[in-house]
N, C-alpha and C. Protein backbone atom coordinates (compact mmCIF):
# COMPACT_ATOMS: atom_id res chain seq x y z
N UNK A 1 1.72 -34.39 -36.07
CA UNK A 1 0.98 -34.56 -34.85
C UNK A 1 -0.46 -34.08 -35.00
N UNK A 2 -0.85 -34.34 -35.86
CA UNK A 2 -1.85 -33.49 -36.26
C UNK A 2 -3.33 -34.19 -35.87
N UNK A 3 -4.28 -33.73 -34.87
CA UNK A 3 -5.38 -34.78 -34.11
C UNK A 3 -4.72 -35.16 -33.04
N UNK A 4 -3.79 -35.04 -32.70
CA UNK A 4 -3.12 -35.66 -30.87
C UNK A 4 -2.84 -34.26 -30.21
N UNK A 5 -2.98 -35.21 -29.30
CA UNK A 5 -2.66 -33.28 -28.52
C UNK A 5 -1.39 -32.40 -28.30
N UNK A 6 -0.48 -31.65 -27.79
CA UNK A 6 0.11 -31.07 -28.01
C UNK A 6 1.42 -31.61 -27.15
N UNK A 7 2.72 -31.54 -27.37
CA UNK A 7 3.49 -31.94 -26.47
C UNK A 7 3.32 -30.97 -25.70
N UNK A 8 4.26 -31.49 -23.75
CA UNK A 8 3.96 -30.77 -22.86
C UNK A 8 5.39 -30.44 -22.70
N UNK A 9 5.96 -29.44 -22.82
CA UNK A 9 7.28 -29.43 -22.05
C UNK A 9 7.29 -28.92 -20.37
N UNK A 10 7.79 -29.91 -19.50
CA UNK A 10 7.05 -29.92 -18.38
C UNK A 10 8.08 -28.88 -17.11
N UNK A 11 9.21 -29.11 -17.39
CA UNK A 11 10.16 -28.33 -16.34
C UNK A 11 11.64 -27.96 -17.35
N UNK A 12 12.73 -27.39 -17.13
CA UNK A 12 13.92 -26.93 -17.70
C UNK A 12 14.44 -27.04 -16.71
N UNK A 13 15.80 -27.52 -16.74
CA UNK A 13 17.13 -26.90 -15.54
C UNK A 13 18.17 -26.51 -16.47
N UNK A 14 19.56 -26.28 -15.97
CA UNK A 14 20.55 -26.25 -16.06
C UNK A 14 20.65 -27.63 -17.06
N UNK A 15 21.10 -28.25 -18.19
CA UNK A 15 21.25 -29.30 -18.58
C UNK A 15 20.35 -30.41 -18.70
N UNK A 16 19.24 -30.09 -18.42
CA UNK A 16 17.84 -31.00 -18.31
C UNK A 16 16.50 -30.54 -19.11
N UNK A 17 15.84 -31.05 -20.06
CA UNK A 17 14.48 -30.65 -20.16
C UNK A 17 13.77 -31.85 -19.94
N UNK A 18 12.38 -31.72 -19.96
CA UNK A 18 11.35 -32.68 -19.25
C UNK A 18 10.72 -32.69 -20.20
N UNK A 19 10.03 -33.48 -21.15
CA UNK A 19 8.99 -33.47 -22.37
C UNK A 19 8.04 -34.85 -22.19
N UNK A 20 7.00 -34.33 -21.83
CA UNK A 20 5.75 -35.78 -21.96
C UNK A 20 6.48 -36.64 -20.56
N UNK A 21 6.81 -36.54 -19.76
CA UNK A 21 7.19 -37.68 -18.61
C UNK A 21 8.95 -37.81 -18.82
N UNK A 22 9.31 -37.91 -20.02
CA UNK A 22 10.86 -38.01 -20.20
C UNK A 22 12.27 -36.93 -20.52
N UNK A 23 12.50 -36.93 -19.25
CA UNK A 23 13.81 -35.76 -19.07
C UNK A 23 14.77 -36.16 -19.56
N UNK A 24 15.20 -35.16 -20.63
CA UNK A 24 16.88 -35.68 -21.86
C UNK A 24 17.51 -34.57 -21.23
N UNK A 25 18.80 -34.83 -20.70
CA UNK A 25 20.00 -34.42 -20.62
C UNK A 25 21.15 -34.13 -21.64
N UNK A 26 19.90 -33.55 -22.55
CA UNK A 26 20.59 -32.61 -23.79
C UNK A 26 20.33 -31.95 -25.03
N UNK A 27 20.66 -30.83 -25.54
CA UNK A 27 19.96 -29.99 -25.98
C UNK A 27 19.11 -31.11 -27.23
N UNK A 28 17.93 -30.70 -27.69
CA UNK A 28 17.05 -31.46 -28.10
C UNK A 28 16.30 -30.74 -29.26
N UNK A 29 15.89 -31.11 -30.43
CA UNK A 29 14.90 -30.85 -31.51
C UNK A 29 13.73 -31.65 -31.62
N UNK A 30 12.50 -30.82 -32.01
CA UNK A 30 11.46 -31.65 -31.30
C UNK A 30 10.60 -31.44 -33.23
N UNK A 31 10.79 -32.92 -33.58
CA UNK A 31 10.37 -32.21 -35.01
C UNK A 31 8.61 -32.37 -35.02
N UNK A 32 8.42 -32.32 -36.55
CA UNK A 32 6.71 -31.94 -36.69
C UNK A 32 5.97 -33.42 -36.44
N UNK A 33 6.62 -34.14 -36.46
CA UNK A 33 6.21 -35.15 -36.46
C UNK A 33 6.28 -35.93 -34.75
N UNK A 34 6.75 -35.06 -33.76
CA UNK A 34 6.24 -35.54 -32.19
C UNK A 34 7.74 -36.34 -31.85
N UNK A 35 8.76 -36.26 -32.75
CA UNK A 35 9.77 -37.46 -32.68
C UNK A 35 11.00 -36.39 -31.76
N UNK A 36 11.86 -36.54 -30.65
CA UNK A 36 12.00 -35.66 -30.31
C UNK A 36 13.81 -36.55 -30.50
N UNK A 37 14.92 -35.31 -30.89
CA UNK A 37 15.83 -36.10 -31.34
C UNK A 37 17.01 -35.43 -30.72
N UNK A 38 18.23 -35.78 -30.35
CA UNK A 38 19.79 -34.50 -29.80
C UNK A 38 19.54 -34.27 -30.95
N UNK A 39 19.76 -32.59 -30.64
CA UNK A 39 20.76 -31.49 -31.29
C UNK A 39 21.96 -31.61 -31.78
N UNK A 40 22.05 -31.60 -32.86
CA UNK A 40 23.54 -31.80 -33.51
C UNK A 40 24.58 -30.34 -33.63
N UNK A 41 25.12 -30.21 -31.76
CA UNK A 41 25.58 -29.11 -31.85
C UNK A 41 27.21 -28.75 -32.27
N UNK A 42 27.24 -30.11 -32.88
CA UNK A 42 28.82 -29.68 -33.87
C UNK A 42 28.88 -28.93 -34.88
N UNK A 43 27.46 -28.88 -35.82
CA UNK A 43 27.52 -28.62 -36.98
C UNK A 43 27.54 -26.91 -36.58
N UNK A 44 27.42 -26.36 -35.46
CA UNK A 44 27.48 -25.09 -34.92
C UNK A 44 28.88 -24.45 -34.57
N UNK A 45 29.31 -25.81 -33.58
CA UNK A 45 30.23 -25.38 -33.03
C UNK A 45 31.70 -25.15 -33.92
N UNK A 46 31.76 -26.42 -35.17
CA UNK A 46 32.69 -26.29 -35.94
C UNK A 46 32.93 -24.55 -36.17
N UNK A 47 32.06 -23.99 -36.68
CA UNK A 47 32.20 -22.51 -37.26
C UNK A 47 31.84 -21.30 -36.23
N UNK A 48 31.94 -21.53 -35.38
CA UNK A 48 31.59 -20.62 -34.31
C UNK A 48 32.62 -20.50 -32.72
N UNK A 49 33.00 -21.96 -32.69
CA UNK A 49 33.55 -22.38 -31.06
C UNK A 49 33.11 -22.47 -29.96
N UNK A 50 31.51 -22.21 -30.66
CA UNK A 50 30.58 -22.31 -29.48
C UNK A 50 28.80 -22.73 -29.99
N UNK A 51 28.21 -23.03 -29.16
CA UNK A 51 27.18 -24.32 -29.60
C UNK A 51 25.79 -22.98 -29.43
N UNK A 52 26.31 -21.73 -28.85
CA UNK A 52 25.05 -20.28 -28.92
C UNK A 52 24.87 -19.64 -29.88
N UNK A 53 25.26 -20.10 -31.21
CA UNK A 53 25.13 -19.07 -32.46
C UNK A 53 24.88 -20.49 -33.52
N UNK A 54 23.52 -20.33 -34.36
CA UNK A 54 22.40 -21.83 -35.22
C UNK A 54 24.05 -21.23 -36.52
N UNK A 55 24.12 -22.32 -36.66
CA UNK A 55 25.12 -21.99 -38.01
C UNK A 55 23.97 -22.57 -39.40
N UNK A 56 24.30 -22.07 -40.35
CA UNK A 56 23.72 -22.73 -41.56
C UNK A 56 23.43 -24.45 -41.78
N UNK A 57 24.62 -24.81 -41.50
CA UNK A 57 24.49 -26.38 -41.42
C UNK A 57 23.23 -27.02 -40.91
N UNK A 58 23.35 -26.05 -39.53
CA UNK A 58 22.78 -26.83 -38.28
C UNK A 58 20.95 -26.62 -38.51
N UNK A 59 20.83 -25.31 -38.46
CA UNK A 59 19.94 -24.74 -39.56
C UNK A 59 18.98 -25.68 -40.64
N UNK A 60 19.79 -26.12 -41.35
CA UNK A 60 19.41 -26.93 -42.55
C UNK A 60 18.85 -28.46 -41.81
N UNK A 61 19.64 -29.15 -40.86
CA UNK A 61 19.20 -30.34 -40.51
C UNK A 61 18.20 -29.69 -39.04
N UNK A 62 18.04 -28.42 -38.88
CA UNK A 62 16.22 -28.23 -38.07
C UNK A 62 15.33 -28.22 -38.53
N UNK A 63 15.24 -27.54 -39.97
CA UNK A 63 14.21 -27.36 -40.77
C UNK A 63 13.95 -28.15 -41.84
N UNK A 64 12.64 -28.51 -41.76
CA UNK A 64 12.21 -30.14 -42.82
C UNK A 64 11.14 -29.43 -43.26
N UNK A 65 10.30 -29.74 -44.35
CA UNK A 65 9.37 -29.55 -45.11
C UNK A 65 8.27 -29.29 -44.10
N UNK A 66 7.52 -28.62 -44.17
CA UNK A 66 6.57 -28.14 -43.37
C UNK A 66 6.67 -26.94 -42.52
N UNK A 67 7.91 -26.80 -41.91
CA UNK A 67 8.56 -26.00 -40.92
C UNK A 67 8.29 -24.48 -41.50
N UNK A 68 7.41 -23.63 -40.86
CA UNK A 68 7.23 -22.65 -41.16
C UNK A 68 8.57 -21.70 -40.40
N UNK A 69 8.51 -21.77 -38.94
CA UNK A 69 9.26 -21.04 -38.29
C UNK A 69 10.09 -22.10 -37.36
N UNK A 70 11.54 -21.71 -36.90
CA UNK A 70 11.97 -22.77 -35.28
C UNK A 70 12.36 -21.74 -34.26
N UNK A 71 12.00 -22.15 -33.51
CA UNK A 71 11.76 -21.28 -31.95
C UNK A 71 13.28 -22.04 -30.75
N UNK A 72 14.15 -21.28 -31.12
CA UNK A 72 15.47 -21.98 -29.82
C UNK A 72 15.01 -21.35 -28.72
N UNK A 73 15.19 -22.30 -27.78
CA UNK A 73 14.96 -21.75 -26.04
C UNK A 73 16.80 -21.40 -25.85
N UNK A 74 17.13 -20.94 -25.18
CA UNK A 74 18.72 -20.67 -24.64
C UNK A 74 18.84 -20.24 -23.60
N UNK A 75 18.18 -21.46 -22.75
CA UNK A 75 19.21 -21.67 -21.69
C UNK A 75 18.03 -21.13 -20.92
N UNK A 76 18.04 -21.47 -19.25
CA UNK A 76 16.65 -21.58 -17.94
C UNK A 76 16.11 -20.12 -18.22
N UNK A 77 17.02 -19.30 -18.35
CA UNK A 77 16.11 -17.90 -18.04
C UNK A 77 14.94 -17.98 -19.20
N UNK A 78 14.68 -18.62 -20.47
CA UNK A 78 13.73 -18.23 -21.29
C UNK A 78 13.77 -17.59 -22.35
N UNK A 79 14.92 -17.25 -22.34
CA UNK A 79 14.69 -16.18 -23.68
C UNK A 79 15.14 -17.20 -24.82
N UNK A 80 14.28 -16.26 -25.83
CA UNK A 80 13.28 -17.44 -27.00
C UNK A 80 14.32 -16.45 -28.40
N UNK A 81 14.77 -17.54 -29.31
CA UNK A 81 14.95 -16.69 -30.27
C UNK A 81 14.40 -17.12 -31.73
N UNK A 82 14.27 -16.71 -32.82
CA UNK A 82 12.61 -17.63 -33.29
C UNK A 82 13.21 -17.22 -34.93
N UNK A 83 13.28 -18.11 -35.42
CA UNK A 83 14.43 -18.09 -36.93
C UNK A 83 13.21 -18.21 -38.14
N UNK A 84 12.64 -17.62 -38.84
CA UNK A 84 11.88 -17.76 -40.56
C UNK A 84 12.51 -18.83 -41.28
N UNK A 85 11.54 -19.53 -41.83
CA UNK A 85 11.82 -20.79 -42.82
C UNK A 85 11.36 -19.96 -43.72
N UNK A 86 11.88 -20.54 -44.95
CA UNK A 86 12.19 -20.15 -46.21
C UNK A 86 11.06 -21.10 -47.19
């Protein structure tokens, strides 16, 4: 995205985010490249039973070449939890 301006993430609910005009009704990865894609929250849930803990898998298909750091939102209240690329 590099020369365009920045995405806007515009509102959050319960099951909703808002990005640039278009609200997805589900958790979402927003890669470097502006392309915004579902979350593949099986590769989590398989090893966990639950879709609140990044498993390795899942991990691996967030982070692409470039990716310095990824920043998970979890859930309306805000709290941010923010993972080191390698």
């Amino acid at each position: 995205m590099k020369g365009e301006a920045a995405m806007e993430i515009e509102s959050t609910t319960f099951g909703t985010i808002t990005i640039d005009g278009k609200t997805y009704e589900h958790d979402v990865v927003i890669r470097l490249s502006g392309e915004v894609m579902k979350r593949k929250k099986k590769l989590s849930k398989k090893y966990y039973g639950t879709s609140h803990v990044l498993s390795k898998d899942e991990a691996k298909f967030v982070f692409e070449r470039g990716v310095r750091a990824a920043h998970c939102w979890l859930g309306p209240n805000g709290q941010c939890a923010s993972i080191a690329g390698s």
